[in-house]
N, C-alpha and C. Protein backbone atom coordinates (compact mmCIF):
# COMPACT_ATOMS: atom_id res chain seq x y z
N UNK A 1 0.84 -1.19 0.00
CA UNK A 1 0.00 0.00 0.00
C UNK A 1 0.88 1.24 0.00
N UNK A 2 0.39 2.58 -0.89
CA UNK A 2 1.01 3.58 -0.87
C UNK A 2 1.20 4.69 0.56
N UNK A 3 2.05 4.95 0.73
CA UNK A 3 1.72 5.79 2.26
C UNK A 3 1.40 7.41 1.37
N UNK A 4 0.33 7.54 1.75
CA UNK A 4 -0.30 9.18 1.47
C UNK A 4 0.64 10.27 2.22
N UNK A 5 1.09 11.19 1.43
CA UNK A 5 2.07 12.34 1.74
C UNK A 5 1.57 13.88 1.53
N UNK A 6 0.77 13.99 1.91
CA UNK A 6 0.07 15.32 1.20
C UNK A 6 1.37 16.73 1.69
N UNK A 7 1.67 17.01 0.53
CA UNK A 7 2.92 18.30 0.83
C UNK A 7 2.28 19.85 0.49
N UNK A 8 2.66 20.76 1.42
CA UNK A 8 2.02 21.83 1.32
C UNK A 8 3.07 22.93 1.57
N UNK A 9 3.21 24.28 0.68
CA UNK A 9 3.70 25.01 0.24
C UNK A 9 5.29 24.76 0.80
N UNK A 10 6.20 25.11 1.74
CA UNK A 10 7.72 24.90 1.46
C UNK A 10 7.84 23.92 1.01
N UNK A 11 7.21 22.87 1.89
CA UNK A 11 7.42 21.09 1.62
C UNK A 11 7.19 20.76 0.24
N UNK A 12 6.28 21.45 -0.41
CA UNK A 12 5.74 21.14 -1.96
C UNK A 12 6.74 22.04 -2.73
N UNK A 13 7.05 22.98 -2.36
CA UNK A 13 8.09 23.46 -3.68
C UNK A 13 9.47 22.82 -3.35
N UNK A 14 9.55 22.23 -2.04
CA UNK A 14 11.18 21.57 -2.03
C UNK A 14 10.98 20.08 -2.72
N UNK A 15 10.13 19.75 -2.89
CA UNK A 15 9.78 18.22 -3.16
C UNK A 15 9.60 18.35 -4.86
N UNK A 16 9.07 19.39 -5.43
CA UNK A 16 9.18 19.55 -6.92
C UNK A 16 10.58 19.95 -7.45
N UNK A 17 11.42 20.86 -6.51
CA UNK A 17 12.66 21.19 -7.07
C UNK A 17 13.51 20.01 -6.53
N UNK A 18 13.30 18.97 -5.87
CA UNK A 18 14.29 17.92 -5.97
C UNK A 18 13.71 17.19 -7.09
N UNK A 19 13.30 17.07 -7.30
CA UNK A 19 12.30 15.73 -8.53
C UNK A 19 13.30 16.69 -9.76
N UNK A 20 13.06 17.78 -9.67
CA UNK A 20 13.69 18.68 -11.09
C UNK A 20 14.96 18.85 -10.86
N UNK A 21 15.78 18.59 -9.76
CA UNK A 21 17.03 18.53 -10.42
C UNK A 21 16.96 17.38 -10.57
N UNK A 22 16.61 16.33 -10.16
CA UNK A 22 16.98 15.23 -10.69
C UNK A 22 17.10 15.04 -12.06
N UNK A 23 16.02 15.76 -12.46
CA UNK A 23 15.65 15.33 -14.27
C UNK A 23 14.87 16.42 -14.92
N UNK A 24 15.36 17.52 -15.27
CA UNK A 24 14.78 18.70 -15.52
C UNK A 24 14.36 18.48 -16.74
N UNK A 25 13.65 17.64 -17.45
CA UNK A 25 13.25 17.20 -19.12
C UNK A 25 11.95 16.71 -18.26
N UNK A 26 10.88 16.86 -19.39
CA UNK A 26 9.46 16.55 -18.89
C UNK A 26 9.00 16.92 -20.17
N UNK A 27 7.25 15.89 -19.82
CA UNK A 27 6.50 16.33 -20.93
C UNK A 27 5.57 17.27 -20.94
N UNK A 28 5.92 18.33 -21.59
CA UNK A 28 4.62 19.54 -21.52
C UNK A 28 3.13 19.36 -22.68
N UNK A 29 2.67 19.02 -21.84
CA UNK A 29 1.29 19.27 -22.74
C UNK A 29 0.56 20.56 -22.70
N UNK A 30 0.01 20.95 -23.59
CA UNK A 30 -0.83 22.26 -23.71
C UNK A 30 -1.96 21.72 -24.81
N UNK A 31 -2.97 22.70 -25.12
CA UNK A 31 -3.82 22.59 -25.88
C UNK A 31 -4.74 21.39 -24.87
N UNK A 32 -4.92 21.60 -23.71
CA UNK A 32 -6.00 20.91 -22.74
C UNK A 32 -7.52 20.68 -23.08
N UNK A 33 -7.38 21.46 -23.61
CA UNK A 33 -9.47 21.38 -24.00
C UNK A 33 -9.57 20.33 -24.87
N UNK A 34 -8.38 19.78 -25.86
CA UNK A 34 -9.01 19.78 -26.82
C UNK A 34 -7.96 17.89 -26.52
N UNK A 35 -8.90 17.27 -26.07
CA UNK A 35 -8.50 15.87 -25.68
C UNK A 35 -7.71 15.12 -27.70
N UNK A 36 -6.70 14.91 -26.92
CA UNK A 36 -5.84 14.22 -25.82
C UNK A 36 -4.80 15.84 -25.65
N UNK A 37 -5.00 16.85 -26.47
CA UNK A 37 -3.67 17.81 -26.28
C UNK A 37 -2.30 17.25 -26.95
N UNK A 38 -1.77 18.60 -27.07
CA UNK A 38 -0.39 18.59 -27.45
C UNK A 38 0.80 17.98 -26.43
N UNK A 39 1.32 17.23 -26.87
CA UNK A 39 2.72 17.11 -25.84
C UNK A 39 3.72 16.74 -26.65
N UNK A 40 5.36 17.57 -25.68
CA UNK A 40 6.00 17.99 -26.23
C UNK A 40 7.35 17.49 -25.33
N UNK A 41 8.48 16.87 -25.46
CA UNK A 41 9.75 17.32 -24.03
C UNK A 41 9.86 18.71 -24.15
N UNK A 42 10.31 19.42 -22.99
CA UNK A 42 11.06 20.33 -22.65
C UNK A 42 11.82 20.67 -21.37
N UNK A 43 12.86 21.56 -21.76
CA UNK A 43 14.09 21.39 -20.45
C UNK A 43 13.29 22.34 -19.90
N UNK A 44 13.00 22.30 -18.07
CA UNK A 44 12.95 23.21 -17.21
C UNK A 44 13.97 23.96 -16.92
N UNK A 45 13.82 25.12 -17.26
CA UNK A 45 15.10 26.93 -16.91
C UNK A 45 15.12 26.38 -15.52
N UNK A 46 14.09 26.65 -14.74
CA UNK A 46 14.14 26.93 -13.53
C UNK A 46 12.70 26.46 -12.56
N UNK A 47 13.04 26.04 -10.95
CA UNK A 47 11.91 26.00 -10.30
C UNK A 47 12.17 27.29 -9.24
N UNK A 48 11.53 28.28 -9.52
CA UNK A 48 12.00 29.06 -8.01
C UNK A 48 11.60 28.91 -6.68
N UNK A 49 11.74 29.29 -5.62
CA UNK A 49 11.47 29.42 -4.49
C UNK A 49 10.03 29.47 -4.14
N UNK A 50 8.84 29.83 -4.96
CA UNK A 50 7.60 29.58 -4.61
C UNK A 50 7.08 28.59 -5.99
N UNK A 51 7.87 27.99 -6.41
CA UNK A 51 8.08 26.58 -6.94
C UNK A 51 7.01 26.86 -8.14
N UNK A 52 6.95 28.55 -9.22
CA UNK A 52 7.17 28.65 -10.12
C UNK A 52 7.86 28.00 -11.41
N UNK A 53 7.37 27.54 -12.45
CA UNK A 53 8.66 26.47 -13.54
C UNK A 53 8.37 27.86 -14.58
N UNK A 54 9.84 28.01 -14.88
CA UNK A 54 10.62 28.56 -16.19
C UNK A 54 11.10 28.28 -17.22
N UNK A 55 10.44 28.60 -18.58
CA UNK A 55 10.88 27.98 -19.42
C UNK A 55 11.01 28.92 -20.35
N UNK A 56 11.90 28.63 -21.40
CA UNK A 56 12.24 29.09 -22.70
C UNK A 56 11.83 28.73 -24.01
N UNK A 57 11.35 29.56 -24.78
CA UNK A 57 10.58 28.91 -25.49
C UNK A 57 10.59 30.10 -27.48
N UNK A 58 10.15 29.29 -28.22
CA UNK A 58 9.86 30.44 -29.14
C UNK A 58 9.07 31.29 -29.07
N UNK A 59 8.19 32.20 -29.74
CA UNK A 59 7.02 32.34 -29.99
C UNK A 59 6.52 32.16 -31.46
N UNK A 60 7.44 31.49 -32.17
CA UNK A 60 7.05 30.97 -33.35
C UNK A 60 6.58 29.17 -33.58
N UNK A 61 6.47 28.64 -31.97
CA UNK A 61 6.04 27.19 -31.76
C UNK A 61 4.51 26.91 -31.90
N UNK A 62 4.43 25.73 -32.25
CA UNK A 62 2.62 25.66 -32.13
C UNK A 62 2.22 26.08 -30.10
N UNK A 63 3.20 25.47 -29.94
CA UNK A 63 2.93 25.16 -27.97
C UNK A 63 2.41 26.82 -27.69
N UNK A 64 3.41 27.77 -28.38
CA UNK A 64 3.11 29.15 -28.04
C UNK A 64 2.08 29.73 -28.33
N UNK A 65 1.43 28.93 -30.09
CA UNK A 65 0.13 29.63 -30.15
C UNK A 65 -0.74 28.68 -29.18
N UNK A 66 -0.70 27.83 -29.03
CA UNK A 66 -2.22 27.21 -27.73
C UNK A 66 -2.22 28.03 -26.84
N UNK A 67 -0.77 28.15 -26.05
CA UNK A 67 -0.84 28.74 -24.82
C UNK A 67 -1.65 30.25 -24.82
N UNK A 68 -1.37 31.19 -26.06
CA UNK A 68 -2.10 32.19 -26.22
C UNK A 68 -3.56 32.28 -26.03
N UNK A 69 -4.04 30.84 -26.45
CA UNK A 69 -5.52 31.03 -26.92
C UNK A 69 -6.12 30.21 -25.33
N UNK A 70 -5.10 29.31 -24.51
CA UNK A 70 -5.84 28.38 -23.35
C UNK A 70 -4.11 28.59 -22.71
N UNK A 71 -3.94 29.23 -21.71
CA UNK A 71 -2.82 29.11 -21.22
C UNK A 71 -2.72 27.56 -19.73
N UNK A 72 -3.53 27.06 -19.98
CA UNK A 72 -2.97 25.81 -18.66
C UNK A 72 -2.55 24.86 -19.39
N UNK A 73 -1.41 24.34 -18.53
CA UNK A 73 -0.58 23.29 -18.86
C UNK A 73 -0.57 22.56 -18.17
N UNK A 74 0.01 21.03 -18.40
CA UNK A 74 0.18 19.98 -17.39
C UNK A 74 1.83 19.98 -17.84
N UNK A 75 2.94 19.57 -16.63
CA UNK A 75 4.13 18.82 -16.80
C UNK A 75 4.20 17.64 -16.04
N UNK A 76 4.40 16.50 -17.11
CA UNK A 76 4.92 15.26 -16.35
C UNK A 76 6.22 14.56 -16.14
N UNK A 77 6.95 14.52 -15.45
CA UNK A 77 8.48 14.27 -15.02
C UNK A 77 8.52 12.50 -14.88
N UNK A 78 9.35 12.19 -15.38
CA UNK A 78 9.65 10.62 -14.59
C UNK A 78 11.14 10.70 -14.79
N UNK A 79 11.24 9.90 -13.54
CA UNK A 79 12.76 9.80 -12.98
C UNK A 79 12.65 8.27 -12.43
N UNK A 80 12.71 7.56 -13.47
CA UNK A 80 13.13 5.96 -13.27
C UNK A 80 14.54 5.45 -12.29
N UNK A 81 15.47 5.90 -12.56
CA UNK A 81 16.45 5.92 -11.64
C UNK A 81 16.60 6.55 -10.30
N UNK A 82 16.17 7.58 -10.05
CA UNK A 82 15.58 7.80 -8.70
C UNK A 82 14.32 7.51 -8.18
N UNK A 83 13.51 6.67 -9.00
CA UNK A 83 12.04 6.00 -8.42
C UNK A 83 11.35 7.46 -7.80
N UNK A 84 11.53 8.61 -8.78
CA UNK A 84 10.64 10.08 -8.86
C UNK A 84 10.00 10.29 -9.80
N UNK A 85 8.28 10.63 -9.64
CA UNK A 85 7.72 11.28 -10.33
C UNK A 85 6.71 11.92 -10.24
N UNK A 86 6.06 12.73 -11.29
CA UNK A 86 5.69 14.07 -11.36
C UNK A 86 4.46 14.50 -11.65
N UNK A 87 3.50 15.08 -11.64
CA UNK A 87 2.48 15.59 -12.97
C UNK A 87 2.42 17.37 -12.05
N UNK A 88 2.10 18.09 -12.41
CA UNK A 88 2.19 19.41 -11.87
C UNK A 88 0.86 20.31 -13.29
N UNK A 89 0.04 20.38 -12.85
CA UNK A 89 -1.04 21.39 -13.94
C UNK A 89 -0.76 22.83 -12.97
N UNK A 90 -0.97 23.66 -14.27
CA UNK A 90 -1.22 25.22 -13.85
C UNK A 90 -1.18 25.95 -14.92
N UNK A 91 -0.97 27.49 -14.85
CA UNK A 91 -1.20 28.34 -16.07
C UNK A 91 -0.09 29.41 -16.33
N UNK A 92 -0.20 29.68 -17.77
CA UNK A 92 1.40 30.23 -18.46
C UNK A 92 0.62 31.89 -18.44
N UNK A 93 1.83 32.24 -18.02
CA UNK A 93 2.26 33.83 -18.34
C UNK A 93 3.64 34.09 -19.54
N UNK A 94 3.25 35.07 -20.31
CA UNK A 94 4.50 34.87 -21.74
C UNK A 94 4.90 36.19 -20.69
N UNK A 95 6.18 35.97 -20.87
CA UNK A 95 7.20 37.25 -20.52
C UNK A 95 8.17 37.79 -21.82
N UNK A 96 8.70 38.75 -21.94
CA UNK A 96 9.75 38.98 -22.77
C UNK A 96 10.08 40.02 -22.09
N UNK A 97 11.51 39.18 -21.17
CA UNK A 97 12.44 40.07 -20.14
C UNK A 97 13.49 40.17 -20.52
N UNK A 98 14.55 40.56 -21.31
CA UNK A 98 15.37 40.51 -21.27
C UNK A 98 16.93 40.14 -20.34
N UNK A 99 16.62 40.38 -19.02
CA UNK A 99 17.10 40.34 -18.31
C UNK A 99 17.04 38.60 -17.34
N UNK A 100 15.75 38.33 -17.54
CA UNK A 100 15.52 37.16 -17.09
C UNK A 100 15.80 36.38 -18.30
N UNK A 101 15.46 36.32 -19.55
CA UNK A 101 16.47 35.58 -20.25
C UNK A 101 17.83 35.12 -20.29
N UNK A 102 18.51 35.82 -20.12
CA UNK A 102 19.62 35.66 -19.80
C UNK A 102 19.99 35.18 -18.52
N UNK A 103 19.43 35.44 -17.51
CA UNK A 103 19.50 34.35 -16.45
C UNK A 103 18.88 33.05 -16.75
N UNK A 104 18.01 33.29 -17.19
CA UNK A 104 17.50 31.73 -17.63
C UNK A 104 18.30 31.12 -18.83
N UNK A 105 19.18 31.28 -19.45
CA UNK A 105 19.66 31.03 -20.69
C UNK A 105 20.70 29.85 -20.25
N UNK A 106 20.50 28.87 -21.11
CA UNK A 106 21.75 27.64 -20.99
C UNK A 106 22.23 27.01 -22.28
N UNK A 107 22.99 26.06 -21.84
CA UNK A 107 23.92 25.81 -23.57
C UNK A 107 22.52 24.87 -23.97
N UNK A 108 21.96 24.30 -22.87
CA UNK A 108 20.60 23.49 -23.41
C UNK A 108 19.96 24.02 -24.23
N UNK A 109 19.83 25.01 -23.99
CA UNK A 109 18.85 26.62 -24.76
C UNK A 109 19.12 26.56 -26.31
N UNK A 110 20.20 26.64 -26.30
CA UNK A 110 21.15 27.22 -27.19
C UNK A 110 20.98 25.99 -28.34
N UNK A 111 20.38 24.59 -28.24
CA UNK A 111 20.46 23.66 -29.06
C UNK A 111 19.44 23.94 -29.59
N UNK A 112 18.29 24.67 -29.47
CA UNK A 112 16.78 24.93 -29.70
C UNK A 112 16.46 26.35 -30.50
N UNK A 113 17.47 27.35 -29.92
CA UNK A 113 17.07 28.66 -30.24
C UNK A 113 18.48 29.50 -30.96
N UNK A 114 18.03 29.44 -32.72
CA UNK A 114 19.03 30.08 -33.30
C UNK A 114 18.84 31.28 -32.59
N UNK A 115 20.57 31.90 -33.16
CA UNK A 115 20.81 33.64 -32.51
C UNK A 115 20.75 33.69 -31.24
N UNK A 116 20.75 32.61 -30.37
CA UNK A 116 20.91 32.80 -29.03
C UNK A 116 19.70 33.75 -28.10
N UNK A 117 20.10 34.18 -27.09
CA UNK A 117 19.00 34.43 -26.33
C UNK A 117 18.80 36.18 -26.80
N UNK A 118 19.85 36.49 -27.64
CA UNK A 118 19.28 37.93 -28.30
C UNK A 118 18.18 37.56 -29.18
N UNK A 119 17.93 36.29 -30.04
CA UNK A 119 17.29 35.99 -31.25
C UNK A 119 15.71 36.91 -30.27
N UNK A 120 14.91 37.57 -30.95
CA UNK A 120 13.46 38.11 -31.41
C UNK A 120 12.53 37.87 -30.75
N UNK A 121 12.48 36.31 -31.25
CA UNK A 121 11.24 35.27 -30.71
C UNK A 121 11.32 34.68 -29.76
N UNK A 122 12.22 34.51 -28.98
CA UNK A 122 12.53 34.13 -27.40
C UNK A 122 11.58 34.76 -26.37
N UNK A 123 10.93 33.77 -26.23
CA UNK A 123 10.08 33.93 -24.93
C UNK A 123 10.59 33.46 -23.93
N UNK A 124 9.89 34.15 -22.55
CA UNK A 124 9.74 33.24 -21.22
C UNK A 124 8.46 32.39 -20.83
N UNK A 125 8.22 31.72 -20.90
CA UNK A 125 6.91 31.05 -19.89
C UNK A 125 6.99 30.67 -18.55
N UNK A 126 6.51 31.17 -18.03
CA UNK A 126 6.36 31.46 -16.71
C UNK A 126 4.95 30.69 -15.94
N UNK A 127 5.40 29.71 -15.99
CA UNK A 127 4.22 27.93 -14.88
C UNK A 127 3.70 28.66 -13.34
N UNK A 128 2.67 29.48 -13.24
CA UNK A 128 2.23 28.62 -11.73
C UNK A 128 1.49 27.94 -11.24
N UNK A 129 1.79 26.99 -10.46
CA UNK A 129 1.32 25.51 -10.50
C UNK A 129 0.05 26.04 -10.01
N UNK A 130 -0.85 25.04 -9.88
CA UNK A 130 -2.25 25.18 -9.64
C UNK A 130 -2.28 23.58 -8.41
N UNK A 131 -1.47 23.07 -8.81
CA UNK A 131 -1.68 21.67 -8.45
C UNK A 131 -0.88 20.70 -8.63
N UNK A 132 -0.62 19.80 -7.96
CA UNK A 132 0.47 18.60 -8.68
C UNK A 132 0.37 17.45 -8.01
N UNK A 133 0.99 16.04 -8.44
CA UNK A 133 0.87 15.27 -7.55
C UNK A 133 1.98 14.54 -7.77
N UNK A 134 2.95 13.31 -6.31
CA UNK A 134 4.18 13.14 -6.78
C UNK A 134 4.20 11.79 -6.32
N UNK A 135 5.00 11.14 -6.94
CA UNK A 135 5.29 9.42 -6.49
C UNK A 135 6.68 9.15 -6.27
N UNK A 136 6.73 8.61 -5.15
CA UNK A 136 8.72 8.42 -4.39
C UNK A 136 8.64 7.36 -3.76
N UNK A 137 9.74 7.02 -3.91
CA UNK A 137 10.59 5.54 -3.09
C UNK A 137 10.52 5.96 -1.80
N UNK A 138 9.99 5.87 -0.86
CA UNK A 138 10.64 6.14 0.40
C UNK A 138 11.68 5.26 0.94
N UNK A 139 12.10 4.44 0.14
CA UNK A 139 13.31 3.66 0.93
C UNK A 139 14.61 3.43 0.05
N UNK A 140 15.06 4.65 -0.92
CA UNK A 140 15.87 4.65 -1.90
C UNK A 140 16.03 4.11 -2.74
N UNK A 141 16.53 4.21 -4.04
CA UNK A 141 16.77 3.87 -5.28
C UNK A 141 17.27 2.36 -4.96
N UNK A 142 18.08 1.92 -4.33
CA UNK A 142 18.61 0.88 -4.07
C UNK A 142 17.87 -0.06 -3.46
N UNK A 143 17.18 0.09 -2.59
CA UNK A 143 16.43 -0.77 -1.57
C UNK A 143 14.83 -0.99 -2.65
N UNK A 144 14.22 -0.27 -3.03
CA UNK A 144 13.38 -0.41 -4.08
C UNK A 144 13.35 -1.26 -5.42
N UNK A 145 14.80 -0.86 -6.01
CA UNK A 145 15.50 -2.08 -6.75
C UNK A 145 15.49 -3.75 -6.01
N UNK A 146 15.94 -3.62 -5.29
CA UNK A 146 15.71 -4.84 -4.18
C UNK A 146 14.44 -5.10 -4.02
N UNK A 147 13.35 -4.55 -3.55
CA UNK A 147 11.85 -5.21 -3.58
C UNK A 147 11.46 -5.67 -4.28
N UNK A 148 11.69 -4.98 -6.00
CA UNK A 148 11.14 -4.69 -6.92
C UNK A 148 11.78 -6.75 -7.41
N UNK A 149 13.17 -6.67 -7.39
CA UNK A 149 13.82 -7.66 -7.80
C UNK A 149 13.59 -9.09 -6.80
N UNK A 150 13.22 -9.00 -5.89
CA UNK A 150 12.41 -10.19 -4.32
C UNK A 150 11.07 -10.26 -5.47
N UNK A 151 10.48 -9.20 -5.45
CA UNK A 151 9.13 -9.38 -5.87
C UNK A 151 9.10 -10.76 -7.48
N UNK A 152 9.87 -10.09 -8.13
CA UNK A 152 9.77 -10.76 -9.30
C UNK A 152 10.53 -12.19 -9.23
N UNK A 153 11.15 -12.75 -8.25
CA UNK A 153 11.60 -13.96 -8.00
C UNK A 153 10.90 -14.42 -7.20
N UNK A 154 9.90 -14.09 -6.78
CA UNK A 154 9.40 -14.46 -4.68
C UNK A 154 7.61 -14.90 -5.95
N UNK A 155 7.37 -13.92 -7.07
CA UNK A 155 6.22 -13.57 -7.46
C UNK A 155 5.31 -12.89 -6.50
N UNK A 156 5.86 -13.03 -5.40
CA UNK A 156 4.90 -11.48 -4.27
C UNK A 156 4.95 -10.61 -4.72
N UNK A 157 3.78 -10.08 -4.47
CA UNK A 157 3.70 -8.27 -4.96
C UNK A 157 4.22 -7.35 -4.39
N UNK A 158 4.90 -6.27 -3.84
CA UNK A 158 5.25 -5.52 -3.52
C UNK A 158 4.66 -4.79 -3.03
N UNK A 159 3.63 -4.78 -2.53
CA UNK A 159 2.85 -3.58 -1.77
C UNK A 159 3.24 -2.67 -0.92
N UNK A 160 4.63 -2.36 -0.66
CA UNK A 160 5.25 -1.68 0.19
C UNK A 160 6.03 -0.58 -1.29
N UNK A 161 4.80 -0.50 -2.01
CA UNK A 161 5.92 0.67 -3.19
C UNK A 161 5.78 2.18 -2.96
N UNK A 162 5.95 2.40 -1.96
CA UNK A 162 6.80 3.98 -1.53
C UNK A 162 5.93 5.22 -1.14
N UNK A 163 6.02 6.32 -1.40
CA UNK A 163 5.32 7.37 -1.10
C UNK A 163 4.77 8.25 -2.15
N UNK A 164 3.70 8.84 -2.08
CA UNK A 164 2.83 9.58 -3.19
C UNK A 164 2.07 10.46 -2.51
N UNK A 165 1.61 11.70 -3.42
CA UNK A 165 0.77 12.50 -2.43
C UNK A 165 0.33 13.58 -3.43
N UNK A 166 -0.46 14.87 -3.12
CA UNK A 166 -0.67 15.99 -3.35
C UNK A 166 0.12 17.04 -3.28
N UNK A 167 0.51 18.03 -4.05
CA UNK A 167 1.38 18.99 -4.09
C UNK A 167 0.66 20.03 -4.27
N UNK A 168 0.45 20.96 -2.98
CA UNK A 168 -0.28 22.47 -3.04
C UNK A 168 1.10 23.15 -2.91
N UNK A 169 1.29 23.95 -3.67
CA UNK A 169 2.26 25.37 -3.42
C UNK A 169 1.51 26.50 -3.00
């Protein structure tokens, strides 16, 4: 059985920014209304301190025109090797900061966006969560491997698979 973890605002933005360094690539879906939606990878810039996600983006992408017309998004993270994962919904704000570009700017960036972070069409999108929910090993990557590997020789089930919960920021 899962042990219920319900995390609420520090606890929930420290628990999303560990999941994201772990594995800052996720799938962004947009275009929500319109079942099943768009989805897409993209690298997370940043989670800040009130566990805001930052991203970089064109404004010449399809993702950019949905977001214009329905700005909520879902991101889903999986982190197989750390037995972490993710879903986080909420809604986009377009920025064009100059200044925060460039803090947000990485060589990751740089594989995506000719002309660099001077190029035109460089946006910011700016995530705040609305909601999220998260699934964890509570007994480490290693020891989980171990259940996981008893289980499939023993054919017992594993019902001891880790921690999950609600994420309010």
């Amino acid at each position: 059985m899962q042990d219920q973890a319900q995390l609420h605002d520090r606890k929930a933005v420290a628990k999303l920014k560990e999941i994201v360094k772990h594995n800052s690539l996720c799938m962004m879906l947009t275009d929500v209304a319109n079942y099943p939606g768009h989805s897409r990878p993209m690298a997370v810039a940043e989670v800040d301190d009130q566990g805001t996600f930052w991203f970089l983006t064109l404004r010449t992408t399809a993702k950019f025109a949905e977001l214009t017309i329905d700005p909520r998004m879902s991101l889903y993270f999986a982190d197989p090797s750390h037995q972490e994962f993710l879903s986080v919904q909420g809604r986009v704000e377009v920025l064009n900061d100059m200044a925060r570009k460039k803090e947000l700017w990485s060589p990751l960036a740089g594989a995506w966006v000719p002309d660099g972070v001077e190029n035109p069409d460089l946006r910011i999108l700016r995530m705040t969560p609305e909601g999220g929910y998260y699934w964890d090993t509570k007994d480490g990557k290693l020891v989980a491997g171990i259940k996981i590997a008893v289980a499939l020789v023993t054919g017992k089930t594993n019902e001891d698979g880790g921690i999950e919960g609600r994420l309010t920021v």
